[in-house]
Protein backbone atom coordinates (compact mmCIF):
# COMPACT_ATOMS: atom_id res chain seq x y z
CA UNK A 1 19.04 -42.77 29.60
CA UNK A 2 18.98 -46.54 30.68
CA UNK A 3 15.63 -48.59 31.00
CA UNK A 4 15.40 -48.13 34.73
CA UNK A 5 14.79 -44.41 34.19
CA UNK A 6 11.74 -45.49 32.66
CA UNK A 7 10.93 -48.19 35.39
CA UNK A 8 11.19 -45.24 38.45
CA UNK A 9 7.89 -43.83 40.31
CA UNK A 10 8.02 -40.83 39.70
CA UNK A 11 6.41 -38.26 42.46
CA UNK A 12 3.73 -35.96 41.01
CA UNK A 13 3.21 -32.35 42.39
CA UNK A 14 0.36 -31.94 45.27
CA UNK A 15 -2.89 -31.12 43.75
CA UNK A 16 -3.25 -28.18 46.24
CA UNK A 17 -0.35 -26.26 44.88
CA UNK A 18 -0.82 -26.88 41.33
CA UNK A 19 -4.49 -25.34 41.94
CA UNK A 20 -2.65 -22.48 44.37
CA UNK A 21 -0.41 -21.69 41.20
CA UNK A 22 -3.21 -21.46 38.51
CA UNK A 23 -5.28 -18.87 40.72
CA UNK A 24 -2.48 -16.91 41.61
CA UNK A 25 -1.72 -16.64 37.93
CA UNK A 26 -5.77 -16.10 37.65
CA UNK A 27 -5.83 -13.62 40.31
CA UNK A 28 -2.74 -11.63 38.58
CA UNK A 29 -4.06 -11.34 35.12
CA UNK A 30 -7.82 -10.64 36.18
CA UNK A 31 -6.00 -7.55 38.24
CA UNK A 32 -3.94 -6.45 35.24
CA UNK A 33 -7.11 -5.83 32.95
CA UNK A 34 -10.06 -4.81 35.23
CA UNK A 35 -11.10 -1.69 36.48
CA UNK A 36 -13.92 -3.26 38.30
CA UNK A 37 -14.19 -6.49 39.63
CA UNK A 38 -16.23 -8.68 37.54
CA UNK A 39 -15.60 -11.82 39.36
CA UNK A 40 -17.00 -10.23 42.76
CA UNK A 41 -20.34 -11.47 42.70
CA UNK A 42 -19.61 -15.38 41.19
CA UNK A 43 -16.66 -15.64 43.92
CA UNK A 44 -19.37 -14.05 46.69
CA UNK A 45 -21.54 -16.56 45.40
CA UNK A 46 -19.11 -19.33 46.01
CA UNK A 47 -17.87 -18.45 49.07
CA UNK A 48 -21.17 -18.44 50.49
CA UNK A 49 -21.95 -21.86 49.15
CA UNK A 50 -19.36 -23.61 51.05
CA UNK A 51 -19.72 -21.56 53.87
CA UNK A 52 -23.46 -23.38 53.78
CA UNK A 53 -22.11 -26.53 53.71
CA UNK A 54 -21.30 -26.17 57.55
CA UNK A 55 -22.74 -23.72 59.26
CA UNK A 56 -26.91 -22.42 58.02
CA UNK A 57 -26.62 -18.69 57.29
CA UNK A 58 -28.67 -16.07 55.65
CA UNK A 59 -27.90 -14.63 52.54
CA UNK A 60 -29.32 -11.31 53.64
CA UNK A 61 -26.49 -10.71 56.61
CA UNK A 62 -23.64 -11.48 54.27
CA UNK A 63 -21.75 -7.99 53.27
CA UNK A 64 -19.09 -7.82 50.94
CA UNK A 65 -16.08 -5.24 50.40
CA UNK A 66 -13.53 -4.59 48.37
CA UNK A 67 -11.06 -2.09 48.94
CA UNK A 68 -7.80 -1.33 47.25
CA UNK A 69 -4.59 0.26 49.02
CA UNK A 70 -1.75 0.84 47.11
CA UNK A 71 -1.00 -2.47 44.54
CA UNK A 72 -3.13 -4.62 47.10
CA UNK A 73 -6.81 -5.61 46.94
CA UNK A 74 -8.71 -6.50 50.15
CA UNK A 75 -11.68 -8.56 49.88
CA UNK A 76 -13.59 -8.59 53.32
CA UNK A 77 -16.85 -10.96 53.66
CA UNK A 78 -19.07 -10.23 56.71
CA UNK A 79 -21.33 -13.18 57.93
CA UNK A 80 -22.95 -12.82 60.58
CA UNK A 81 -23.59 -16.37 61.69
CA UNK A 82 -26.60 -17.63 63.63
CA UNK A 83 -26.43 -18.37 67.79
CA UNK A 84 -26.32 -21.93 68.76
């Protein structure tokens, strides 16, 4: 190893898929040791939040479902959002 190994920029991995690669390895181990989903009303909770941040909604016309098929979880959020 010279000195200019040492002296190179080197390029860091994007932000975005670091975070993409610790909640798929979230997501994986939550599903390997539930029965029920725990995490349903915190993530419900967040979604919602930054959903607010653009567009005013209700809390009372936001549904929330969770169904499993097979190996696969579906998570369906119903807004119904306001008329302009």
């Amino acid at each position: 190893m010279s000195i200019f190994d040492f002296l190179k920029v080197r390029k860091k991995a994007p932000t975005a898929s670091i975070a993409k690669e610790r909640l798929q390895i979230i997501v994986a181990h939550e599903r390997g040791q539930r029965d029920e989903p725990d995490y349903l009303p915190a993530l419900q909770k967040e979604l919602v939040a930054v959903i607010s941040k653009y567009v005013k909604i209700d809390q009372e016309h936001v549904q929330v479902a969770l169904e499993n098929q097979g190996s696969c979880s579906i998570l369906e959020l119903n807004i119904t959002l306001p008329d302009r």
